[in-house]
C-alpha atoms as a PDB file:
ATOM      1  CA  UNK A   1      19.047 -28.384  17.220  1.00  0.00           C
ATOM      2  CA  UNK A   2      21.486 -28.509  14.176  1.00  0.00           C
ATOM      3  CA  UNK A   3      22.850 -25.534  12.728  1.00  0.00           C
ATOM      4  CA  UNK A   4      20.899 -25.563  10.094  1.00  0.00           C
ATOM      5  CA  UNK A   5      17.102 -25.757  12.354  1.00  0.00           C
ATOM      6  CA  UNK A   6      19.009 -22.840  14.198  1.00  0.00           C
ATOM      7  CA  UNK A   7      19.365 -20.911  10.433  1.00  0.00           C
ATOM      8  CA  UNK A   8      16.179 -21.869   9.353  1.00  0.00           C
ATOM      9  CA  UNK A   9      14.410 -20.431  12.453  1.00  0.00           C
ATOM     10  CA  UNK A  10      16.483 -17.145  12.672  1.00  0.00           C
ATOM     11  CA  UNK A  11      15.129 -16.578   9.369  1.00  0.00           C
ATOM     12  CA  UNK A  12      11.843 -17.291   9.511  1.00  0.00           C
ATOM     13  CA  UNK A  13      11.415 -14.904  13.187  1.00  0.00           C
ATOM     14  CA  UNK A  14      12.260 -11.695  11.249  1.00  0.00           C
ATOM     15  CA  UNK A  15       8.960  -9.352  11.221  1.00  0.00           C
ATOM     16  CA  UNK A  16       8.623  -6.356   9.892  1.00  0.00           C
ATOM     17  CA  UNK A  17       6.710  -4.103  11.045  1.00  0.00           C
ATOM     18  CA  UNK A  18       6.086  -1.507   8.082  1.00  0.00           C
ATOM     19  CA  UNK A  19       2.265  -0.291   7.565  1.00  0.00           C
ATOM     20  CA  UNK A  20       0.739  -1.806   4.431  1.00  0.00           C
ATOM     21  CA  UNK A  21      -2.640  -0.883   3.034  1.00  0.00           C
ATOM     22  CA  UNK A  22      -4.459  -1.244   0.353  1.00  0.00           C
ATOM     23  CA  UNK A  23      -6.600   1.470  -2.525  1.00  0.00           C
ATOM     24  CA  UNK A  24      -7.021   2.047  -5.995  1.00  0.00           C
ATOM     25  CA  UNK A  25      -5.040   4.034  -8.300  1.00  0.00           C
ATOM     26  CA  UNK A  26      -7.156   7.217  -9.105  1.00  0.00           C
ATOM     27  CA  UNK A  27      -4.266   9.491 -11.028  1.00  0.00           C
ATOM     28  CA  UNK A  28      -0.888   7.673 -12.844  1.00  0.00           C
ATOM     29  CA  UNK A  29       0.175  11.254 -14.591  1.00  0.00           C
ATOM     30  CA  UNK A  30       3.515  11.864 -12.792  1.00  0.00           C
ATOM     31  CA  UNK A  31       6.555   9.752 -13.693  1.00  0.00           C
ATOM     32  CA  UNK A  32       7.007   7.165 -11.390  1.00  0.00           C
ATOM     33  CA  UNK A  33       4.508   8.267  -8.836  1.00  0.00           C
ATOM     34  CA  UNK A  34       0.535   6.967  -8.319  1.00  0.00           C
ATOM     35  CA  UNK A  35      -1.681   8.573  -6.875  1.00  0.00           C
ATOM     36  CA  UNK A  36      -3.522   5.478  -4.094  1.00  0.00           C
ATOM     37  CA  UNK A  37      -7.093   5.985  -2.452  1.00  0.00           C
ATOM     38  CA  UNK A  38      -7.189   4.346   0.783  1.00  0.00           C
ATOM     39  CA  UNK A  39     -10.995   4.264   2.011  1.00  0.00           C
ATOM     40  CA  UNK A  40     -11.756   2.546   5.347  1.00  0.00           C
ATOM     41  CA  UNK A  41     -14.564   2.674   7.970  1.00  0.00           C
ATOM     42  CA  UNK A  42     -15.207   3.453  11.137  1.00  0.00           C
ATOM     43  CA  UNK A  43     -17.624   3.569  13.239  1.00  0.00           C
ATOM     44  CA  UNK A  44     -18.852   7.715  14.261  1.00  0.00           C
ATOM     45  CA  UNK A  45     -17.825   8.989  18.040  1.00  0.00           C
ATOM     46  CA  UNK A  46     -20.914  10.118  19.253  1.00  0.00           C
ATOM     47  CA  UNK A  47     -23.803   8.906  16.716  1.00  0.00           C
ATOM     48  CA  UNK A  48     -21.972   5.566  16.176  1.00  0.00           C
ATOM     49  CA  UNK A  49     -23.199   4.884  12.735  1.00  0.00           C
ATOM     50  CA  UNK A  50     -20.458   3.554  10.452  1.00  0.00           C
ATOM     51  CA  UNK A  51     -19.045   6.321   8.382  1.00  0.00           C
ATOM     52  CA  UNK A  52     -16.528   6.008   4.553  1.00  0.00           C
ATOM     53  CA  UNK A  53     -13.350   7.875   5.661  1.00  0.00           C
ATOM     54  CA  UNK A  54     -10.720   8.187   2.539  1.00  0.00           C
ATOM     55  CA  UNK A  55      -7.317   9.679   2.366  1.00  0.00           C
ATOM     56  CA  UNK A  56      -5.018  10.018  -0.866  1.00  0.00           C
ATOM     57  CA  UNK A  57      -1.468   8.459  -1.046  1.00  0.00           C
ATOM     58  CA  UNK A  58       1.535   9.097  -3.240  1.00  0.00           C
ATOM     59  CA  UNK A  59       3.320   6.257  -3.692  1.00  0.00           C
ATOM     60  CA  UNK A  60       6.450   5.145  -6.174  1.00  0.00           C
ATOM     61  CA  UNK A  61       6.077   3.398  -8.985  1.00  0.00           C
ATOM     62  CA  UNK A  62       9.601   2.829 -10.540  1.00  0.00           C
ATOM     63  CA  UNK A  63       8.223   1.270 -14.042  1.00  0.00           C
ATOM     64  CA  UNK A  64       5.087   3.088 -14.624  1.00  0.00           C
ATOM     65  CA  UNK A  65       2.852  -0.580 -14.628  1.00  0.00           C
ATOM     66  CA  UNK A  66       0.062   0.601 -12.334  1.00  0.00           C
ATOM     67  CA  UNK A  67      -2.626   2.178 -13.986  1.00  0.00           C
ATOM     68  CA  UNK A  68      -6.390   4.299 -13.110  1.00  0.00           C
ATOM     69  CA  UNK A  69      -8.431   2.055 -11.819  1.00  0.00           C
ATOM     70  CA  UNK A  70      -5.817  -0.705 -10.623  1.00  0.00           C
ATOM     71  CA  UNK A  71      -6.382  -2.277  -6.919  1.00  0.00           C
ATOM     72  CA  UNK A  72      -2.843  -2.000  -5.355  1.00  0.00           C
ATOM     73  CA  UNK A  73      -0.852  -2.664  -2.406  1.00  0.00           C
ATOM     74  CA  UNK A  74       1.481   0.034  -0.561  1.00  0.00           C
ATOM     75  CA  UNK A  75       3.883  -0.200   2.007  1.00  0.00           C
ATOM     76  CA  UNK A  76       5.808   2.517   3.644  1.00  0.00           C
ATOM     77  CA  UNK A  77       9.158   3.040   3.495  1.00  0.00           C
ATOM     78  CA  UNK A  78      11.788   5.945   3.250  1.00  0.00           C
ATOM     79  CA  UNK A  79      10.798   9.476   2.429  1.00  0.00           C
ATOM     80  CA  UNK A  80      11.078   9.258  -1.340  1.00  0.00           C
ATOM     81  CA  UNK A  81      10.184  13.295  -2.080  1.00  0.00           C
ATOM     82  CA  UNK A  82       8.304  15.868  -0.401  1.00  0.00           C
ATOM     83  CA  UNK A  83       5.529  14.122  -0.519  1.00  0.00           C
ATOM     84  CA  UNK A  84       5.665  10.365  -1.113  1.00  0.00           C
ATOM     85  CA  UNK A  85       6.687   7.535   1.300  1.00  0.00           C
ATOM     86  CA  UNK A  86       4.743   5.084   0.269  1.00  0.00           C
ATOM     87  CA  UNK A  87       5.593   2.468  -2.599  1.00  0.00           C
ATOM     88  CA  UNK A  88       4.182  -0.240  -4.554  1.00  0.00           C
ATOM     89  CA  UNK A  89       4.429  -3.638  -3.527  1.00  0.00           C
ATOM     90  CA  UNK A  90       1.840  -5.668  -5.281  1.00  0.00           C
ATOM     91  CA  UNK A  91      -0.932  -5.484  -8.023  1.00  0.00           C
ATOM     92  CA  UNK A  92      -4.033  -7.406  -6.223  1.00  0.00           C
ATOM     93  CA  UNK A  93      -6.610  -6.471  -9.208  1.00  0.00           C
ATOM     94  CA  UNK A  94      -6.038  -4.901 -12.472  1.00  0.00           C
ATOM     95  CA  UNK A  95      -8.618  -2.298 -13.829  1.00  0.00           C
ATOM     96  CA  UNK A  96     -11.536  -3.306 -15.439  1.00  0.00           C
ATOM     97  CA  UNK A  97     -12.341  -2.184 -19.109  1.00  0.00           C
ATOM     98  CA  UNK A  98     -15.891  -0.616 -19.125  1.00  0.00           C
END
């Protein structure tokens, strides 16, 4: 292997391991933070029906782009405030206009 192949591949074998998921924006009122609901699903312990669980994220948004209604991506990352870890890594759908 050159030195180069030997670059190449010490590059491409980093993986992070940070938790990403994915919600829409339901409140953009703070400066800089968005409010992200994360809904998944999951099957019920004893009845074993499938069931919506949702929890609420703050996450940073340095330029204020994300909006209500926006489909976003959030990955974690250092303790920002109190209450937000999270920040915004990627717009996957903008809102649409009703």
């Amino acid at each position: 292997m050159t030195q180069a192949q030997e670059v190449a591949v010490a590059t491409t074998d980093k993986t992070t391991n940070t938790r990403t998921l994915v919600g829409r924006v339901v409140s953009d009122k703070r400066a800089k933070t968005i409010t992200v609901l994360v809904e998944r699903r999951v099957k019920h312990e004893l009845y074993g029906k499938i069931v919506a669980r949702s929890r609420k994220y703050h996450a940073h948004d340095e330029k204020g782009e994300y909006h209500m209604g926006d489909m976003v991506e959030i990955a974690e990352t250092r303790p920002m405030s109190k209450t937000k870890n999270w920040v915004v890594t990627r717009l996957i759908e903008k809102a649409r206009l009703v």
